[in-house]
Protein backbone atom coordinates (compact mmCIF):
# COMPACT_ATOMS: atom_id res chain seq x y z
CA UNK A 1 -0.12 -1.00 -26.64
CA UNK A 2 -1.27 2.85 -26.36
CA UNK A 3 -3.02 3.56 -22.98
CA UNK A 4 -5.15 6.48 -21.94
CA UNK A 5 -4.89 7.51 -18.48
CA UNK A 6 -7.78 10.03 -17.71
CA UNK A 7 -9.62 11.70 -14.99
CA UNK A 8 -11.36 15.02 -13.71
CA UNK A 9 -8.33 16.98 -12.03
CA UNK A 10 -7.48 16.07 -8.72
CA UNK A 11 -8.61 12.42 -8.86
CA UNK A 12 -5.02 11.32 -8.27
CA UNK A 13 -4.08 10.77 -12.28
CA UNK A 14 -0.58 12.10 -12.40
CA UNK A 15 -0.08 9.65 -9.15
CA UNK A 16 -1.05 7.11 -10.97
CA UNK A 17 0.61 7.58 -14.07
CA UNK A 18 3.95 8.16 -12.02
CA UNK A 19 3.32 4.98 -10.54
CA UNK A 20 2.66 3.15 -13.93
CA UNK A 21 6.20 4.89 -15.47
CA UNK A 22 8.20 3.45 -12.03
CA UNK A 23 6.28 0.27 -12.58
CA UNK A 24 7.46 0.00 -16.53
CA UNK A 25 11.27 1.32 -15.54
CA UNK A 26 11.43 -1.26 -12.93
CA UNK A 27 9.92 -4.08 -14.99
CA UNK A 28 11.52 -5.84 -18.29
CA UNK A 29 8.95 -5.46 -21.23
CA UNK A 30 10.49 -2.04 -22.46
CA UNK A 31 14.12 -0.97 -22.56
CA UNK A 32 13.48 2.39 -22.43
CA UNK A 33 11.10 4.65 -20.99
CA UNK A 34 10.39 8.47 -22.26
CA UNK A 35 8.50 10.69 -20.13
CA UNK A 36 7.12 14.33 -22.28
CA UNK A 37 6.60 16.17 -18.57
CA UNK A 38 4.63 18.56 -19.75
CA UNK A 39 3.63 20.11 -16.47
CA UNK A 40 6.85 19.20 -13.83
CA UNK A 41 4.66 16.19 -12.25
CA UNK A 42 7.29 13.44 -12.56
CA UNK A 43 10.33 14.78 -11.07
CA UNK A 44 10.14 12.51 -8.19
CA UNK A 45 11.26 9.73 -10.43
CA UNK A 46 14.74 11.59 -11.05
CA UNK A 47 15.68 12.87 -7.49
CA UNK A 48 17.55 10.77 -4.93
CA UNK A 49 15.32 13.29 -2.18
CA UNK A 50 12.35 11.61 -3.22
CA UNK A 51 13.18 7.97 -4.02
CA UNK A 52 15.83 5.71 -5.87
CA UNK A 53 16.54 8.16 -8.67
CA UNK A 54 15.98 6.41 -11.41
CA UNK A 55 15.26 8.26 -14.46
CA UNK A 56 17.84 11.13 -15.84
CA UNK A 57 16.24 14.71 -16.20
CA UNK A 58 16.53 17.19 -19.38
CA UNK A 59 15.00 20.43 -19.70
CA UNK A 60 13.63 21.03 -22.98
CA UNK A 61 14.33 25.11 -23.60
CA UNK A 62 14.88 27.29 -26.28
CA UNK A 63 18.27 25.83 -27.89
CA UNK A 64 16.44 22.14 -27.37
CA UNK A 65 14.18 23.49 -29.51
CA UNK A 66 16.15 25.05 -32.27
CA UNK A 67 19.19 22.37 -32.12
CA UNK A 68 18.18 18.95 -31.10
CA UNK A 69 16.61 16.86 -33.80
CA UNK A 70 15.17 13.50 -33.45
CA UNK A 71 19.41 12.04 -33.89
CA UNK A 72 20.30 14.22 -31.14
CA UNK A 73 17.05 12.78 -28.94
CA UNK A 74 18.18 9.72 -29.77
CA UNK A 75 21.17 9.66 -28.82
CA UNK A 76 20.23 10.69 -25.48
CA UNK A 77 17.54 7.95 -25.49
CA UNK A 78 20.32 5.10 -26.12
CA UNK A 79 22.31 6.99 -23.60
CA UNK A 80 19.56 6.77 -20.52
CA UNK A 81 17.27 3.63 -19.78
CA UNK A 82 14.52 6.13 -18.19
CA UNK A 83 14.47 9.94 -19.21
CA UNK A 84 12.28 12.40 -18.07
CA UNK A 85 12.36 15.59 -20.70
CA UNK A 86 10.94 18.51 -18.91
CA UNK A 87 8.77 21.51 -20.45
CA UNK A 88 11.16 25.06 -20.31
CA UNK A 89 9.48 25.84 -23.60
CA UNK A 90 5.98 27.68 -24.36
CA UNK A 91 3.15 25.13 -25.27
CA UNK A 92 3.16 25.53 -29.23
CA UNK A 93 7.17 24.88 -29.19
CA UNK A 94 6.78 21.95 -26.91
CA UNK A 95 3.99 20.13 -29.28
CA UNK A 96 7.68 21.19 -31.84
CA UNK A 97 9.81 18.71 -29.07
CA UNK A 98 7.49 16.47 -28.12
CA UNK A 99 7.42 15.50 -32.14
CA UNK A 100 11.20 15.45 -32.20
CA UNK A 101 11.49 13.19 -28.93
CA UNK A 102 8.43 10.53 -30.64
CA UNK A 103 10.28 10.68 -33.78
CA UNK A 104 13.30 9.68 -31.89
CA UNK A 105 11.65 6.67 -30.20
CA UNK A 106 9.99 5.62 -32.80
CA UNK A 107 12.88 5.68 -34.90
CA UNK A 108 14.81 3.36 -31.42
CA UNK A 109 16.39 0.09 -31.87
CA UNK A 110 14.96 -0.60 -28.14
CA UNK A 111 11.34 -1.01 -27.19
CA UNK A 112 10.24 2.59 -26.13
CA UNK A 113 7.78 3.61 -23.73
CA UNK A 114 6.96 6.95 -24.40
CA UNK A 115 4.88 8.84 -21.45
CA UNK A 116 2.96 11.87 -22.39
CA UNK A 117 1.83 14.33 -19.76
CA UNK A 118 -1.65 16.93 -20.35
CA UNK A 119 -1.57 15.05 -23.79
CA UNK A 120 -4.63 17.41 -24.66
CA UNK A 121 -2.17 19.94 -24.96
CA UNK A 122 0.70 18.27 -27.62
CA UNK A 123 -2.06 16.45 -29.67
CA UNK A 124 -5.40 18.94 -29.14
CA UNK A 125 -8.83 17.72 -30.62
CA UNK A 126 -9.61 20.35 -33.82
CA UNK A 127 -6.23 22.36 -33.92
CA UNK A 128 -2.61 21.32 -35.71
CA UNK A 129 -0.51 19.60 -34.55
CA UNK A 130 2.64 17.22 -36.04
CA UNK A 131 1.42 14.40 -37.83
CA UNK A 132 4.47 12.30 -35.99
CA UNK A 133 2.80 12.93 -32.90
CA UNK A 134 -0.47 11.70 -34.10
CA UNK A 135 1.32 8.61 -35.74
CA UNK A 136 2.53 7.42 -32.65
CA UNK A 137 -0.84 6.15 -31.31
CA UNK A 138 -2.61 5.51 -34.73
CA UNK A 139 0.13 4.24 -37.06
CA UNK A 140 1.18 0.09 -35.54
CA UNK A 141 4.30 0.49 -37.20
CA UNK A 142 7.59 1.90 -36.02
CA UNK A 143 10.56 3.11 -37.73
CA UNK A 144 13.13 1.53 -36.23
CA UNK A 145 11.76 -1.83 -35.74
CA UNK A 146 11.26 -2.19 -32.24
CA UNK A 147 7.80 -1.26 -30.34
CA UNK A 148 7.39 1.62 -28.97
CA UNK A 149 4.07 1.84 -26.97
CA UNK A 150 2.19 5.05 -25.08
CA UNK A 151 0.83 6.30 -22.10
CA UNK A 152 -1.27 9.83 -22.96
CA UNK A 153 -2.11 11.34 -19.57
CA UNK A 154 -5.31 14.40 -19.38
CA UNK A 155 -8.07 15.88 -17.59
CA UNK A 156 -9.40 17.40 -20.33
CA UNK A 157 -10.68 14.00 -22.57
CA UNK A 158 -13.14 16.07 -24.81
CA UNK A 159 -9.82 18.30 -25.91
CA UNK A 160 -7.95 15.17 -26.71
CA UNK A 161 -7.47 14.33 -30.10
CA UNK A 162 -10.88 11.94 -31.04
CA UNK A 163 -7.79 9.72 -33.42
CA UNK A 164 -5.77 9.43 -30.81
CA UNK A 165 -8.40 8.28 -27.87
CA UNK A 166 -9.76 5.92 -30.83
CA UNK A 167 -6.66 3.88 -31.00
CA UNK A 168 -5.82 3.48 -27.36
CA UNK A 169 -6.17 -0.15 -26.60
CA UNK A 170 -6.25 0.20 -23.02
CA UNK A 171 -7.42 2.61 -20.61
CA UNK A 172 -7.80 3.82 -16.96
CA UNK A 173 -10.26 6.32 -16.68
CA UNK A 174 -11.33 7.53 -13.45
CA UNK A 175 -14.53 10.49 -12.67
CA UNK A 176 -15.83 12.66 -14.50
CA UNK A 177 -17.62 15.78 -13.84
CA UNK A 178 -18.08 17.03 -17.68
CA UNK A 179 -20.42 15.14 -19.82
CA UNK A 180 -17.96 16.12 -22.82
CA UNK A 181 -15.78 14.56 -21.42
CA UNK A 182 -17.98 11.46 -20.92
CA UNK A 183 -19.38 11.60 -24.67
CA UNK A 184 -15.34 11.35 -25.63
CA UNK A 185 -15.07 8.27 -24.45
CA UNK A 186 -18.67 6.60 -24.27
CA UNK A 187 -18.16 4.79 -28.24
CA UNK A 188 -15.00 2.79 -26.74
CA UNK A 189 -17.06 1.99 -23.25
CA UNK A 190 -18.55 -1.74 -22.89
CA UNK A 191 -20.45 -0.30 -20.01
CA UNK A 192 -22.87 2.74 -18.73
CA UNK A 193 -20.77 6.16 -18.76
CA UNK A 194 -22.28 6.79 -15.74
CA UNK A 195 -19.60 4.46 -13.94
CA UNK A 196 -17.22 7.41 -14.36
CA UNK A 197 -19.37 10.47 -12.74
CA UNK A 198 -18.18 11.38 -9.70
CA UNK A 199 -18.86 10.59 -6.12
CA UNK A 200 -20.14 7.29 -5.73
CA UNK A 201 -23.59 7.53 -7.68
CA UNK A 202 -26.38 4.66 -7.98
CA UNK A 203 -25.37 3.13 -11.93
CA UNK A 204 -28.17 0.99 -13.17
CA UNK A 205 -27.22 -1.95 -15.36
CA UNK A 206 -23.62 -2.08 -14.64
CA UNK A 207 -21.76 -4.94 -15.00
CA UNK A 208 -20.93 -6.86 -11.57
CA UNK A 209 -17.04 -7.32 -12.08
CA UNK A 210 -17.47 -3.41 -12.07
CA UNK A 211 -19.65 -2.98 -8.47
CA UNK A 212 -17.97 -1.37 -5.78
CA UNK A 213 -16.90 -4.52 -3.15
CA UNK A 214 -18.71 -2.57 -0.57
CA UNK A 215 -21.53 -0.78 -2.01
CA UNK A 216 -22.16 -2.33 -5.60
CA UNK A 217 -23.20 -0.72 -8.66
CA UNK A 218 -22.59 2.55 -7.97
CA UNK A 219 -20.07 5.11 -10.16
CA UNK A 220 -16.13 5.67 -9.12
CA UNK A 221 -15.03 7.48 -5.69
CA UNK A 222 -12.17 9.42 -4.36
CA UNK A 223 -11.11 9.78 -0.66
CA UNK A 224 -9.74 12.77 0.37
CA UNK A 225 -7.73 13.85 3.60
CA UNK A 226 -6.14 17.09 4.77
CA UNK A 227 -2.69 17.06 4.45
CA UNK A 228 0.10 18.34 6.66
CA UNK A 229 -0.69 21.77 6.02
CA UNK A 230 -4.53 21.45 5.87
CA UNK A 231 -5.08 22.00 1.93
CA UNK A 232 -6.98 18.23 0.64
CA UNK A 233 -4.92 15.65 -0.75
CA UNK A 234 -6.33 12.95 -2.58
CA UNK A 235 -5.35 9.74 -0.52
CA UNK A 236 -6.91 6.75 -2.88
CA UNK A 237 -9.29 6.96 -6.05
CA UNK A 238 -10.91 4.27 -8.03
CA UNK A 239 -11.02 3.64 -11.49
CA UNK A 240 -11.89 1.50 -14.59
CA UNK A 241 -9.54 -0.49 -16.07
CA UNK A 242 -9.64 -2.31 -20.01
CA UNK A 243 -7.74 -3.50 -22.59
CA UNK A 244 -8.42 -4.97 -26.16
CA UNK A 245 -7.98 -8.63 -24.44
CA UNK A 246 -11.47 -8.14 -22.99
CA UNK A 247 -9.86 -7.10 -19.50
CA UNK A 248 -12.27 -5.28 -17.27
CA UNK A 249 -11.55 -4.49 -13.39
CA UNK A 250 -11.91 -1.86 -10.72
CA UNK A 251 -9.27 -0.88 -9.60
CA UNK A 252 -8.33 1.62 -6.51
CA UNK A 253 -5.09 3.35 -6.83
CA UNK A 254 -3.65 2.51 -3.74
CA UNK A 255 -2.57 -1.12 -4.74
CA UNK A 256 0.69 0.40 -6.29
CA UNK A 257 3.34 1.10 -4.02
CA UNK A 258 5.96 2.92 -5.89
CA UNK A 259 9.28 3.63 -4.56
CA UNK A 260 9.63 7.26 -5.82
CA UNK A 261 7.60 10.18 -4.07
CA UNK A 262 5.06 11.55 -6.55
CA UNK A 263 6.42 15.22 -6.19
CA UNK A 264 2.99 17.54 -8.06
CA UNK A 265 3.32 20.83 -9.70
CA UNK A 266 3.50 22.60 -6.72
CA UNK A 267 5.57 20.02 -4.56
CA UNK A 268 3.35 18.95 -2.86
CA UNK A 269 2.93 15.01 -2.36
CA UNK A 270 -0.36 13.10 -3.43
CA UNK A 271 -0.61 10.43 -0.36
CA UNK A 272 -2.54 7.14 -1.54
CA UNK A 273 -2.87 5.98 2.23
CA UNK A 274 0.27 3.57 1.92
């Protein structure tokens, strides 16, 4: 399975997919789970301050970059049940080790879950990129002979690579406040865009397992408190949910209760009200 995981920023997606990597690391379908942190949002998954600990951490810098091919990544992937590779690197060198690391866990004897943070940025809609990147989501096959499956996490849907949003066969999207962003995903939607604009809007014709249990058929919210120090903190968020099996549900972020703190960019926490 490939999964897209996207939302306007702020609506609580790197939360989310931080819960969804704790959820996979805890559970038994994958033996190993590879996080690209492009942007230093899933550290709380590594330190014993914030939670269990239970992912290694590797900085991806310069003599990453020049020395570790996808045998060296690999290595380290056999070595580590959850590993969260973190950006030191500008962005054009890291699309160069994010292609290394896929190659690696494609190339896995284990079944690899391979988490890709501001994916606009390591597989961008109408610029270059590695074609191993790009294979990951659109080519079924692996080359080790195990699955490896992927989560591609972005605010910016419209930048995404159109191939790669094509062959995700699941998604949680959440709002919306571009209609580029909208028109990326509105040939894969069984249901009005207009479910994904932001803040609660009347939606005509949508389907009732999608109405709000409170207010109906109106688009996707976010609730929003001020934190400890004032500044707004996203607290819950709704958001669509399907999958090629013809799954379709609302769902609201707070009914995961991971066991790591979600530490953000700027370590802060995103509270979900739990």
């Amino acid at each position: 399975m490939h999964m897209l995981v996207s939302a306007v920023s702020g609506w609580g997606k790197g939360w989310l997919a931080h819960a969804l990597a704790e959820k996979n690391i805890n559970g038994d379908t994958f033996g190993r789970i590879v996080v690209l942190d492009t942007s230093d949002e899933f550290r709380g998954l590594v330190s014993k301050e914030t939670g269990p600990g239970l992912a290694s951490h590797w900085f991806a810098g310069p003599r990453e970059r020049d020395h570790f091919d996808p045998g060296v990544w690999g290595d380290m992937i056999d070595q580590n049940e959850a590993l969260v590779v973190g950006r030191h690197v500008d962005k054009d060198d890291w699309k160069e080790v994010a292609r290394d690391v896929i190659l690696a866990c494609r190339q896995s004897q284990h079944d690899v879950l391979v988490v890709i943070d501001e994916a606009h940025g390591v597989a961008p809609e109408g610029e270059g990129y590695p074609d191993e990147i790009k294979d990951l989501a659109t080519d079924g096959r692996t080359e080790g002979g195990s699955a490896t499956s992927s989560i591609w996490i972005t605010q910016r849907l419209a930048q995404l690579c159109k191939k790669v949003v094509g062959n995700c066969t699941a998604r949680f999207l959440g709002g919306y406040q571009s209609g580029n962003d909208l028109n990326a995903v509105k040939d894969v939607l069984e249901y009005p865009k207009e479910a994904h604009n932001t803040g609660g809007q009347s939606v005509p014709n949508l389907p009732e397992e999608l109405h709000a249990p409170d207010e109906g058929s109106i688009s996707v919210r976010k609730w929003v408190e001020a934190g400890p120090h004032g500044d707004p903190q996203t607290v819950n968020s709704e958001w669509i949910y399907t999958d090629d099996s013809g799954k379709i549900e609302r769902v609201e972020s707070n009914r995961y209760d991971p066991e790591c703190e979600h530490v953000g960019a700027e370590g802060k926490r995103i509270e979900v009200g739990l």
